[in-house]
PDB file of N, CA and C in Angstrom:
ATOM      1  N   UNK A   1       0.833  -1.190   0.000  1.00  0.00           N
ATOM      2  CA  UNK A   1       0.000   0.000   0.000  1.00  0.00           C
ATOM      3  C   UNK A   1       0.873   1.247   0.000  1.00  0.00           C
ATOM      4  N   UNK A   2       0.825   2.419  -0.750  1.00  0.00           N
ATOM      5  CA  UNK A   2       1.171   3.378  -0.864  1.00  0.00           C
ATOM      6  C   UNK A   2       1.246   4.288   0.982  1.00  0.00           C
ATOM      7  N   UNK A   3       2.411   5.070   1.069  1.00  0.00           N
ATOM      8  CA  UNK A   3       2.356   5.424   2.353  1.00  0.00           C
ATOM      9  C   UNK A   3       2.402   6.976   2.087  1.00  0.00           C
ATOM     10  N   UNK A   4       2.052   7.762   2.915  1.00  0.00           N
ATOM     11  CA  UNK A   4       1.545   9.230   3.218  1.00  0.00           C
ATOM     12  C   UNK A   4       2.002  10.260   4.552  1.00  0.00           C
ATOM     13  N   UNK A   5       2.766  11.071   3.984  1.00  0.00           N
ATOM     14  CA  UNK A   5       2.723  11.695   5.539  1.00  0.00           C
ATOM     15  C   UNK A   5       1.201  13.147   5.966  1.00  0.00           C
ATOM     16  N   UNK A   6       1.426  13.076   6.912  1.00  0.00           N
ATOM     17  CA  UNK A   6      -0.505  13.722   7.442  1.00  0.00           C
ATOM     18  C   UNK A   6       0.257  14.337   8.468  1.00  0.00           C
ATOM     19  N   UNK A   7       0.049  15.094   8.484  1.00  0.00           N
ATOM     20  CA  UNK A   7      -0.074  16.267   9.179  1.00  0.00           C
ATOM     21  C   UNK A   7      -0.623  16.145  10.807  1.00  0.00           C
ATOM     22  N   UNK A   8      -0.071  16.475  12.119  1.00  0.00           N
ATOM     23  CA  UNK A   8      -0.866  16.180  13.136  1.00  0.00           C
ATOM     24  C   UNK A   8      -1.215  16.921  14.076  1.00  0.00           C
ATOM     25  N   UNK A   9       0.103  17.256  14.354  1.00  0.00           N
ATOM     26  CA  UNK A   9       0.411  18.751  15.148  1.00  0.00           C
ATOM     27  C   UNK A   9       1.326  19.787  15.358  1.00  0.00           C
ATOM     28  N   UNK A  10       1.440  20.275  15.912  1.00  0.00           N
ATOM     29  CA  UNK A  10       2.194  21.606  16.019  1.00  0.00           C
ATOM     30  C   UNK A  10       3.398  21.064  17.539  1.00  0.00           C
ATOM     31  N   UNK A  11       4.900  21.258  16.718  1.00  0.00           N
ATOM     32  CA  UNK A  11       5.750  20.944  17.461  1.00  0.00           C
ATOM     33  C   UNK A  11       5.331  21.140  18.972  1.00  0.00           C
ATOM     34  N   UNK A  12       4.836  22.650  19.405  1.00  0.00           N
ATOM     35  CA  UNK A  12       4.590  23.638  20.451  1.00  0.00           C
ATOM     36  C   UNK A  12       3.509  22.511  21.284  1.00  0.00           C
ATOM     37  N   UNK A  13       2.942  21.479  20.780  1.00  0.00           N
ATOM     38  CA  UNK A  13       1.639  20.967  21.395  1.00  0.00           C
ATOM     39  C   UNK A  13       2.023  19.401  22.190  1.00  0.00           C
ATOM     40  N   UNK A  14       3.878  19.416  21.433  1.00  0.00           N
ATOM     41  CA  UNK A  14       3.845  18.077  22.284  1.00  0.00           C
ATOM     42  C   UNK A  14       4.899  18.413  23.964  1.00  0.00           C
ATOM     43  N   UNK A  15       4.499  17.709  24.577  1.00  0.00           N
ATOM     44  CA  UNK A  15       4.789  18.018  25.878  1.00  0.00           C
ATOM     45  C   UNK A  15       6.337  17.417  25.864  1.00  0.00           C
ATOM     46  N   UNK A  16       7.574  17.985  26.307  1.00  0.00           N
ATOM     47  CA  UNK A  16       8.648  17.164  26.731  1.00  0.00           C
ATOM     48  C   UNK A  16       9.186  15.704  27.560  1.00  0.00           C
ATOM     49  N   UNK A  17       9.499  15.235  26.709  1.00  0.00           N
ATOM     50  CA  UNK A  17       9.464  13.656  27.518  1.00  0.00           C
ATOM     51  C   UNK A  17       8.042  13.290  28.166  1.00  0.00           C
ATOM     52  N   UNK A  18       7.336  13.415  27.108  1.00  0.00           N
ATOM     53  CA  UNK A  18       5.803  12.979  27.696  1.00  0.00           C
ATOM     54  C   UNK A  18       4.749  12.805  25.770  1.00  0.00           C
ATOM     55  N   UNK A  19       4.203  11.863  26.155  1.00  0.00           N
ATOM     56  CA  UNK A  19       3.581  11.502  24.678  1.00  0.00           C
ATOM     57  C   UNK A  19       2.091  12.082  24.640  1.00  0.00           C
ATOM     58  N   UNK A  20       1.594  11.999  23.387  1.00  0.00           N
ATOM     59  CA  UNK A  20       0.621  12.387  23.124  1.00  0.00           C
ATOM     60  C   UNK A  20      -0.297  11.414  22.038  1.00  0.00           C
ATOM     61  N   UNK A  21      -1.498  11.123  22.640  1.00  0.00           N
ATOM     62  CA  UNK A  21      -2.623  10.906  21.609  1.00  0.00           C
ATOM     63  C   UNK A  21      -2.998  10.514  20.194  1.00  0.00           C
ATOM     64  N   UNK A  22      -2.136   9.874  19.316  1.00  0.00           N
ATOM     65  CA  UNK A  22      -3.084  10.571  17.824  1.00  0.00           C
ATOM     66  C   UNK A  22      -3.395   9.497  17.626  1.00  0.00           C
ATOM     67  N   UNK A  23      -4.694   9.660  16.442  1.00  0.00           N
ATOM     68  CA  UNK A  23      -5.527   8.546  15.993  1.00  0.00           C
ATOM     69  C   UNK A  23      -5.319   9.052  14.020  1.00  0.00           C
ATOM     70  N   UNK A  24      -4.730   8.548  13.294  1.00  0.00           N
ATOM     71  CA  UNK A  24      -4.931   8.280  11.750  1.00  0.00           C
ATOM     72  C   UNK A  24      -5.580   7.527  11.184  1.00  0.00           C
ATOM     73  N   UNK A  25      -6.702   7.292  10.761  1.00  0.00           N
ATOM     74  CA  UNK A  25      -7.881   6.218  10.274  1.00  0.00           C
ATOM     75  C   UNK A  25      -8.075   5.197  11.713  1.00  0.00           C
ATOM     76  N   UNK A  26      -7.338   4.138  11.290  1.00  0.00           N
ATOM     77  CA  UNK A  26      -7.481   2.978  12.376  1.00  0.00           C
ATOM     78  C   UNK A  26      -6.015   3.485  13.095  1.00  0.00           C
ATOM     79  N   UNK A  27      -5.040   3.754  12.778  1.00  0.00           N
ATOM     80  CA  UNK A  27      -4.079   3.557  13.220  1.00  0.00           C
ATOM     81  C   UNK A  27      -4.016   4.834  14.689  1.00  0.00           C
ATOM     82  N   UNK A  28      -3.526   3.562  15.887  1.00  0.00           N
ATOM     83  CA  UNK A  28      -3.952   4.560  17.376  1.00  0.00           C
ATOM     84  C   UNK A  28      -1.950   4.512  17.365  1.00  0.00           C
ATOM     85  N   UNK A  29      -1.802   6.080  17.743  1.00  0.00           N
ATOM     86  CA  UNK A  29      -0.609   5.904  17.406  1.00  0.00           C
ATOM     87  C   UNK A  29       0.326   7.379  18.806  1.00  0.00           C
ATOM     88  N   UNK A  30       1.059   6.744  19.497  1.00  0.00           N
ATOM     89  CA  UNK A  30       1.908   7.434  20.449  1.00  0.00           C
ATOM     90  C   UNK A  30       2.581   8.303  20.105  1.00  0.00           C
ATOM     91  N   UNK A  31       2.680   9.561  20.029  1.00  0.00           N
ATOM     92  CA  UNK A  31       4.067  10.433  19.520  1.00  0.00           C
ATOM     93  C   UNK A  31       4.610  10.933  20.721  1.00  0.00           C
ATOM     94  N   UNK A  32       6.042  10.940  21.097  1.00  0.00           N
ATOM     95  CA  UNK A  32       6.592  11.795  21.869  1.00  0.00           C
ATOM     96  C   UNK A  32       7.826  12.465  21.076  1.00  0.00           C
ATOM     97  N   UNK A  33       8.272  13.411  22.172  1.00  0.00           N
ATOM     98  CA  UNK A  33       9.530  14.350  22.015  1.00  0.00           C
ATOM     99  C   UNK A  33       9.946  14.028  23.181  1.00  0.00           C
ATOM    100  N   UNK A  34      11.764  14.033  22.875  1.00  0.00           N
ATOM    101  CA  UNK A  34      12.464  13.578  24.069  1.00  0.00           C
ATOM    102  C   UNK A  34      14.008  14.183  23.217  1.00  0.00           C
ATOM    103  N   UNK A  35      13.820  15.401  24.252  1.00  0.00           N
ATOM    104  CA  UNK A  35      14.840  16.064  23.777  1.00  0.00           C
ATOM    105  C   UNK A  35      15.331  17.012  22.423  1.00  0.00           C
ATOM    106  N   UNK A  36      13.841  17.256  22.206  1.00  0.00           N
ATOM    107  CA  UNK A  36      13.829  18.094  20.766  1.00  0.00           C
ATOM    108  C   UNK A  36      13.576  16.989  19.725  1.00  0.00           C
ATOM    109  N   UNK A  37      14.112  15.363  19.830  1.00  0.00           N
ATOM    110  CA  UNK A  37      13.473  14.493  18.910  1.00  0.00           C
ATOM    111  C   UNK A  37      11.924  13.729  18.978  1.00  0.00           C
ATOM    112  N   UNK A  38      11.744  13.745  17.601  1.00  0.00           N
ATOM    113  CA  UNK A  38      10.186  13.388  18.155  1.00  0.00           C
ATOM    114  C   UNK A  38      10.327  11.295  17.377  1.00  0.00           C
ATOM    115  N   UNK A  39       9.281  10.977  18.005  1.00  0.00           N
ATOM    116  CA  UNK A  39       9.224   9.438  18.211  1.00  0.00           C
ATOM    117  C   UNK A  39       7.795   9.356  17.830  1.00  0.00           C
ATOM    118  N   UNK A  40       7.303   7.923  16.854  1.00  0.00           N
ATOM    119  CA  UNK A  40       6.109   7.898  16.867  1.00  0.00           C
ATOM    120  C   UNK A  40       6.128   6.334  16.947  1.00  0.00           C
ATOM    121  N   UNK A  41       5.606   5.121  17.837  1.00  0.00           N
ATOM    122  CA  UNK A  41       5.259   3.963  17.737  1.00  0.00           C
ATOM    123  C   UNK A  41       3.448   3.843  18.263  1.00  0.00           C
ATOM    124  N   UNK A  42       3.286   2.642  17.704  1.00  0.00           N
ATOM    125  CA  UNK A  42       1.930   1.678  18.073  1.00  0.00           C
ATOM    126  C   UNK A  42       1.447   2.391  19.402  1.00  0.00           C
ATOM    127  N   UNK A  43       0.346   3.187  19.776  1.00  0.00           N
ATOM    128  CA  UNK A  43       0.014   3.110  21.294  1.00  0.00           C
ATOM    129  C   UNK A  43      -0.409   2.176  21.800  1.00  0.00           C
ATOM    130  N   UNK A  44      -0.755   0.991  20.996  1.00  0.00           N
ATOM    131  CA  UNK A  44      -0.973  -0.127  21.732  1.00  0.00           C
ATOM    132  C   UNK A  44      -0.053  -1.480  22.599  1.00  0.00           C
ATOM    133  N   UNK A  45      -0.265  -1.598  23.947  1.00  0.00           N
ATOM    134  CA  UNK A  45       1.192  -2.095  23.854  1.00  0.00           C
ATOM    135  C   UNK A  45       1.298  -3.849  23.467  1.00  0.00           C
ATOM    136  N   UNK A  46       1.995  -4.479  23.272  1.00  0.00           N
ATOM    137  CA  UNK A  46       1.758  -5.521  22.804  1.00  0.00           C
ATOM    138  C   UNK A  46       1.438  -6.803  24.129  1.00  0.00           C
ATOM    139  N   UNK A  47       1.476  -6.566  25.043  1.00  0.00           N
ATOM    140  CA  UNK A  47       1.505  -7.206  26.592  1.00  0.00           C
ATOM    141  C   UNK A  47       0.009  -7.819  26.115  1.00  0.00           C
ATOM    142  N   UNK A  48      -0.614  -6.865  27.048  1.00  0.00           N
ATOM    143  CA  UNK A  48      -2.463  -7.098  26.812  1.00  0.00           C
ATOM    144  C   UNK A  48      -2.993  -6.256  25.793  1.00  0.00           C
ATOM    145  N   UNK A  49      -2.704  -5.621  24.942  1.00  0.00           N
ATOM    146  CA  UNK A  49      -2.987  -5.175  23.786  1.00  0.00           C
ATOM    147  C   UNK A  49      -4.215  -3.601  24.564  1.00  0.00           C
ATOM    148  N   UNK A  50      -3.793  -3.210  25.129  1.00  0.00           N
ATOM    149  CA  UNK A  50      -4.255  -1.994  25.519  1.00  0.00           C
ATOM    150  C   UNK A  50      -3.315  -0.787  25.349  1.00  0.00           C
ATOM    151  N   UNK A  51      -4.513   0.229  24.718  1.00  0.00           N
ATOM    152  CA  UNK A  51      -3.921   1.586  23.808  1.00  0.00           C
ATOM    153  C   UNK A  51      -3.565   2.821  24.921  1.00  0.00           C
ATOM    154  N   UNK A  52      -2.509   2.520  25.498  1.00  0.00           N
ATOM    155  CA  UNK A  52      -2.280   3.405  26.645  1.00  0.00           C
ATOM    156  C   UNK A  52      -0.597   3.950  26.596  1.00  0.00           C
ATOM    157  N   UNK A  53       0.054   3.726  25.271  1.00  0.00           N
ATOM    158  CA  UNK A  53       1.528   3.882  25.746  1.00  0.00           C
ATOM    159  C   UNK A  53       2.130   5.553  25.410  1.00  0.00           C
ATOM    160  N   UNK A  54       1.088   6.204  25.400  1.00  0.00           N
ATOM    161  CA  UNK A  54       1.411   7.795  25.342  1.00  0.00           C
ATOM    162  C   UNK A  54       1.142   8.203  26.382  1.00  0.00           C
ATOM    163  N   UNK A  55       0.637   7.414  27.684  1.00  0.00           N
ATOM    164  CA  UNK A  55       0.325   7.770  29.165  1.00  0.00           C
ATOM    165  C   UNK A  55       2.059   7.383  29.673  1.00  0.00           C
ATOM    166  N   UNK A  56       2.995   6.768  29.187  1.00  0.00           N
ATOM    167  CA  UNK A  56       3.805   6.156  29.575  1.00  0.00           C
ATOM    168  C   UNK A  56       4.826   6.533  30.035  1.00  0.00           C
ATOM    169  N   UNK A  57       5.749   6.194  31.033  1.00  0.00           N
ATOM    170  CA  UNK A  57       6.309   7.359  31.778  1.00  0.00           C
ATOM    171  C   UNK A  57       8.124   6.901  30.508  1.00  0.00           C
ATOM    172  N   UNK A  58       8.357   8.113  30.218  1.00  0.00           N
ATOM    173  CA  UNK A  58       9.682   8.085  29.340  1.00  0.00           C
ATOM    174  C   UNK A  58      11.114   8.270  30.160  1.00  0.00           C
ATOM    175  N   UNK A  59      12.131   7.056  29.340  1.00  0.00           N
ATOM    176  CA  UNK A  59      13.049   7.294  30.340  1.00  0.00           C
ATOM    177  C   UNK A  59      14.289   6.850  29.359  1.00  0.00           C
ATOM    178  N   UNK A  60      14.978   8.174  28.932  1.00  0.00           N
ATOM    179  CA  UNK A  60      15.923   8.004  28.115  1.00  0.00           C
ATOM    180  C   UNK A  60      15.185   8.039  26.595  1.00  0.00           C
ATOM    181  N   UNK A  61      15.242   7.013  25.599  1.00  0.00           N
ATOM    182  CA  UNK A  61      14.866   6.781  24.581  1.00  0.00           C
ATOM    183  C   UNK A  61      13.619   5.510  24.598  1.00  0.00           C
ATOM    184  N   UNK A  62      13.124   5.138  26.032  1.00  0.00           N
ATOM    185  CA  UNK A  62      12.435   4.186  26.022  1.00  0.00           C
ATOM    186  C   UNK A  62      10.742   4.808  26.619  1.00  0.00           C
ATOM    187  N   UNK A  63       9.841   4.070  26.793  1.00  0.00           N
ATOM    188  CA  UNK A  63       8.546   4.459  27.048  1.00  0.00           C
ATOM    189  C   UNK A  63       8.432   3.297  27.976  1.00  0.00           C
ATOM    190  N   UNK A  64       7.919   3.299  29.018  1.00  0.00           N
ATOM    191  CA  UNK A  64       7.299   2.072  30.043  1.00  0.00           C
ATOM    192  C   UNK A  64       5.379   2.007  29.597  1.00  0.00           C
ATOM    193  N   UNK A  65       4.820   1.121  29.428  1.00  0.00           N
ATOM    194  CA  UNK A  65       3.557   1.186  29.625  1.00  0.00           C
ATOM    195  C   UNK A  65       2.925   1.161  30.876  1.00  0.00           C
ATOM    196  N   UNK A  66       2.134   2.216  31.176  1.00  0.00           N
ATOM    197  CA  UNK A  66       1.462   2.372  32.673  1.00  0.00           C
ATOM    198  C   UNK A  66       0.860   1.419  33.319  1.00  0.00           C
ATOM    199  N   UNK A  67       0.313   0.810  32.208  1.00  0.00           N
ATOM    200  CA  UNK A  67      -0.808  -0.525  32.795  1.00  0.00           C
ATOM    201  C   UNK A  67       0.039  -2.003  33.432  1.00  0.00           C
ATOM    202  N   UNK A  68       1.055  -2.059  32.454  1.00  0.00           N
ATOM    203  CA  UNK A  68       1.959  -3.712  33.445  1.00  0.00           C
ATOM    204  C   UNK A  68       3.522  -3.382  33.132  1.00  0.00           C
ATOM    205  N   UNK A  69       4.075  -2.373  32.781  1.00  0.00           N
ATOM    206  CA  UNK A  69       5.247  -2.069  33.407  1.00  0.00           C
ATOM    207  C   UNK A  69       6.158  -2.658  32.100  1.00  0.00           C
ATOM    208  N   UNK A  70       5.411  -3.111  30.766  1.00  0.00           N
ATOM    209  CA  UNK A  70       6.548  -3.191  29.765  1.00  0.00           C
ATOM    210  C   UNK A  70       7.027  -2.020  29.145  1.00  0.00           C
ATOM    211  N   UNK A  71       8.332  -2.252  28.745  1.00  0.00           N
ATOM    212  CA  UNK A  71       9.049  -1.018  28.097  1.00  0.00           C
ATOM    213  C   UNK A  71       9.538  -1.173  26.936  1.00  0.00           C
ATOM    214  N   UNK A  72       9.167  -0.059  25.635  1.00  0.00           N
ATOM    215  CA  UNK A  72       9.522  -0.584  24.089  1.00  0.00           C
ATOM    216  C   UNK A  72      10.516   0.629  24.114  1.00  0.00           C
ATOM    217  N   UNK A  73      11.448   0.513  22.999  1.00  0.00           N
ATOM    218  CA  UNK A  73      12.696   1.476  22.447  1.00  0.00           C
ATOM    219  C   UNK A  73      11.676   2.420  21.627  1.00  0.00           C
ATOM    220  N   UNK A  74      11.665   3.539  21.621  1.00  0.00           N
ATOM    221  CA  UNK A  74      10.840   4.872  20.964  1.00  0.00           C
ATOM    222  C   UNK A  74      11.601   4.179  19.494  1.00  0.00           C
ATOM    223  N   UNK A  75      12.513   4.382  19.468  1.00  0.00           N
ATOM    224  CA  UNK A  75      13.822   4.301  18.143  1.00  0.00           C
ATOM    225  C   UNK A  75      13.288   3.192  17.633  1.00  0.00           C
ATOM    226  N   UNK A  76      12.828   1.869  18.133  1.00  0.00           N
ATOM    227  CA  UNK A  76      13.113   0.532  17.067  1.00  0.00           C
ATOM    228  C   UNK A  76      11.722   0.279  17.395  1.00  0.00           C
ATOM    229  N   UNK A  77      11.248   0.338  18.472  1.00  0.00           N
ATOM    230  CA  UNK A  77       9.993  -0.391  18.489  1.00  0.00           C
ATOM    231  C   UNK A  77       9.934  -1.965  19.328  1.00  0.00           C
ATOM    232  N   UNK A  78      11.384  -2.371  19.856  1.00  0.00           N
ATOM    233  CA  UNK A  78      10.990  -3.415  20.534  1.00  0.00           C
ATOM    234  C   UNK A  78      11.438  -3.349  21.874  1.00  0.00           C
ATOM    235  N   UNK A  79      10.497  -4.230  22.637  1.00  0.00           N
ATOM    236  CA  UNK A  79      11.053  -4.708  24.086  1.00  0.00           C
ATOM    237  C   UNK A  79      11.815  -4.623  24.546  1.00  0.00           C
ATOM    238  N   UNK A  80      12.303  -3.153  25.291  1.00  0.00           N
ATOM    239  CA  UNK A  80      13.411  -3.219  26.535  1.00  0.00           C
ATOM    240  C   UNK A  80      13.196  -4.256  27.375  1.00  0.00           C
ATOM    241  N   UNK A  81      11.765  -4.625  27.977  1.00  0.00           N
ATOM    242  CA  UNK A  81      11.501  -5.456  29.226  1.00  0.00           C
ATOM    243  C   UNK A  81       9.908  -5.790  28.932  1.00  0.00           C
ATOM    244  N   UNK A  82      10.265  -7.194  28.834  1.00  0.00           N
ATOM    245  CA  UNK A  82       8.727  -7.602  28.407  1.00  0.00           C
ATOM    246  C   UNK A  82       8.709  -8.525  27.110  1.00  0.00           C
ATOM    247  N   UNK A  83       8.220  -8.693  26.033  1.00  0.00           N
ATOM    248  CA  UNK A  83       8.870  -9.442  24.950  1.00  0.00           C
ATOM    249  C   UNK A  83       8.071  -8.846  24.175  1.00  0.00           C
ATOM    250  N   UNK A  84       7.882  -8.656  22.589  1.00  0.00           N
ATOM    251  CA  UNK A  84       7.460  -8.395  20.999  1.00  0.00           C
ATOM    252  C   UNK A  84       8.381  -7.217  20.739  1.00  0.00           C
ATOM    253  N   UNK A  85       7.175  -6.402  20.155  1.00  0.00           N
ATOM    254  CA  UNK A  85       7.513  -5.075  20.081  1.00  0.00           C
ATOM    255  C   UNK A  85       6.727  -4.306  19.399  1.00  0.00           C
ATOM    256  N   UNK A  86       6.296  -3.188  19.705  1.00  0.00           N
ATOM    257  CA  UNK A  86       5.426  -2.040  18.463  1.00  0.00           C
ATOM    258  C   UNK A  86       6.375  -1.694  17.015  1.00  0.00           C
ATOM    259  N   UNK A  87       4.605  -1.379  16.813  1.00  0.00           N
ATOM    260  CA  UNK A  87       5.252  -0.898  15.096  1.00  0.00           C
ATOM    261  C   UNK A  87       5.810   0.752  15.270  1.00  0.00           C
ATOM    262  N   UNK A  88       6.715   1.099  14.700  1.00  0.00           N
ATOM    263  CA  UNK A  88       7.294   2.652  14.860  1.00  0.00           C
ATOM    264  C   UNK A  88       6.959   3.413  13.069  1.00  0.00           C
ATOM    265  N   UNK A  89       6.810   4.611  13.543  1.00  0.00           N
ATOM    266  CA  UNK A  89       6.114   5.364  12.146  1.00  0.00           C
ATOM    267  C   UNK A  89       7.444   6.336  11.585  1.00  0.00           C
ATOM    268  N   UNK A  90       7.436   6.502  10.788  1.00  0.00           N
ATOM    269  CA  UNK A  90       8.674   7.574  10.389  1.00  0.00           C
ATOM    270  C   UNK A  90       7.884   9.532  10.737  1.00  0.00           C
ATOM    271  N   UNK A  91       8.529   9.985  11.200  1.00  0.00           N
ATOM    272  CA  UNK A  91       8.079  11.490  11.579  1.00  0.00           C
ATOM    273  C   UNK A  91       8.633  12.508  10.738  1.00  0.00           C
ATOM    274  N   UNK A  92       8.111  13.558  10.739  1.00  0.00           N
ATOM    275  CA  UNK A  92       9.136  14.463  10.361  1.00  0.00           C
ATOM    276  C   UNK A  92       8.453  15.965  10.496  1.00  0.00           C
ATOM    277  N   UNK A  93       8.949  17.031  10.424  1.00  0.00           N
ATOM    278  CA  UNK A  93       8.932  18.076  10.691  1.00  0.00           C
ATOM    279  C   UNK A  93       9.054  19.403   9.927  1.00  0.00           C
ATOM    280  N   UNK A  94       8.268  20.129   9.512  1.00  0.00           N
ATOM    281  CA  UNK A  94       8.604  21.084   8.499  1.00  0.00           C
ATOM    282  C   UNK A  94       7.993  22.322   9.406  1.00  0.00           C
ATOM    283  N   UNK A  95       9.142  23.419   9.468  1.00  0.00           N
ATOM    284  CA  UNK A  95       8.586  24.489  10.253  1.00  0.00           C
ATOM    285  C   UNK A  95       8.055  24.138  11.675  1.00  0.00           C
ATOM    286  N   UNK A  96       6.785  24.270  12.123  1.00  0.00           N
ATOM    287  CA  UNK A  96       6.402  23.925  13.604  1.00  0.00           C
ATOM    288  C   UNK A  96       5.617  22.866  13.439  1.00  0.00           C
ATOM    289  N   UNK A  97       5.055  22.222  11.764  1.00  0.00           N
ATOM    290  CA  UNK A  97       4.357  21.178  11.929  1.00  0.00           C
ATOM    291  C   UNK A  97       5.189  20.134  12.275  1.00  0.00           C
ATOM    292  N   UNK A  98       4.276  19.140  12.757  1.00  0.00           N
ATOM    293  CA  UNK A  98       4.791  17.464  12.595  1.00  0.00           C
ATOM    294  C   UNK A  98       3.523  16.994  12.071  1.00  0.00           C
ATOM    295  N   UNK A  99       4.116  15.739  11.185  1.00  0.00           N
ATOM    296  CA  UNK A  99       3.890  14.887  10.161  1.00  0.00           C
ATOM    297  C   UNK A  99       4.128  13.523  10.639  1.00  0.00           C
ATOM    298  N   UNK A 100       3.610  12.261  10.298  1.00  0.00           N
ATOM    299  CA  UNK A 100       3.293  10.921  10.541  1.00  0.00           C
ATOM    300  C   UNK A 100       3.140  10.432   9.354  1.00  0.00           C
ATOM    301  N   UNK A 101       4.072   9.415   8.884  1.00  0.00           N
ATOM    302  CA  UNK A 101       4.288   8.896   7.472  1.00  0.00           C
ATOM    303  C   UNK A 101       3.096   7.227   8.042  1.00  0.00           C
ATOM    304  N   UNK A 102       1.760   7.440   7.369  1.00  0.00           N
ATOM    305  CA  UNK A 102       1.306   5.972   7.416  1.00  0.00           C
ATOM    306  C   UNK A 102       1.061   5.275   6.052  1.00  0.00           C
ATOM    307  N   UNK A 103       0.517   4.322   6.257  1.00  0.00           N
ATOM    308  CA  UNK A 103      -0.413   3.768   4.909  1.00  0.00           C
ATOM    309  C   UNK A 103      -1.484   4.016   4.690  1.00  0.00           C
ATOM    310  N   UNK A 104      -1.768   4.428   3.250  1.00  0.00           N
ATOM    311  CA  UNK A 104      -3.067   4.948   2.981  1.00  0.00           C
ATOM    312  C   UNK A 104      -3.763   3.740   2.923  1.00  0.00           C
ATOM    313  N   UNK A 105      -5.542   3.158   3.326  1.00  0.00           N
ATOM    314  CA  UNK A 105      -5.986   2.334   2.944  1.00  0.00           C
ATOM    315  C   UNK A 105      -6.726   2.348   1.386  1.00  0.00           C
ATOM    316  N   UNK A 106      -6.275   2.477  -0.022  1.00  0.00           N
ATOM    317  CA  UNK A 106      -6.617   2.309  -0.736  1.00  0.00           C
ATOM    318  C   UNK A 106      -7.120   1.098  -1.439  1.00  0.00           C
TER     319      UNK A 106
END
């Protein structure tokens, strides 16, 4: 499937070392900034499959999930502690927007 970057928010809107919210069609999806870089993986975590990992407390380049304490790499997408791993999105930035590269469902 052809992939797309979309538009989400405004650099100014994401909180430091703390994630945020977004939803693209189906895709429920975590973005943080950690340190001026921004990160986008799966908010779902792969444990019990609950969409909570932008509540997640950040530490270094990693995210813990709030609900049972697994931790994925922002960067790769897999299991510091815990086992699988999320899917990670490519980001990018023009001016104060940020952008989220997904798949279009065509």
């Amino acid at each position: 499937m052809p992939a797309e970057f979309i538009k989400v928010v405004r650099v100014s809107d994401l909180p430091e070392r703390g994630g945020k919210f977004i939803r693209i069609g189906d895709d429920e999806i975590a973005l943080f900034r950690v340190d001026g870089k921004l990160f986008a993986i799966n908010n779902v975590c792969a444990h019990q499959h609950i969409s909570a990992l932008h509540q997640g407390i950040v530490s270094g380049v990693n995210v813990t999930c709030p609900m049972h304490g697994w931790t994925y790499s922002l960067e790769t997408g897999k299991a510091v502690s815990g086992s699988g791993c999320v899917k990670t999105y490519p980001v990018k930035v023009v001016g104060e927007n940020v952008f989220i590269e997904v798949e279009r469902a065509d």
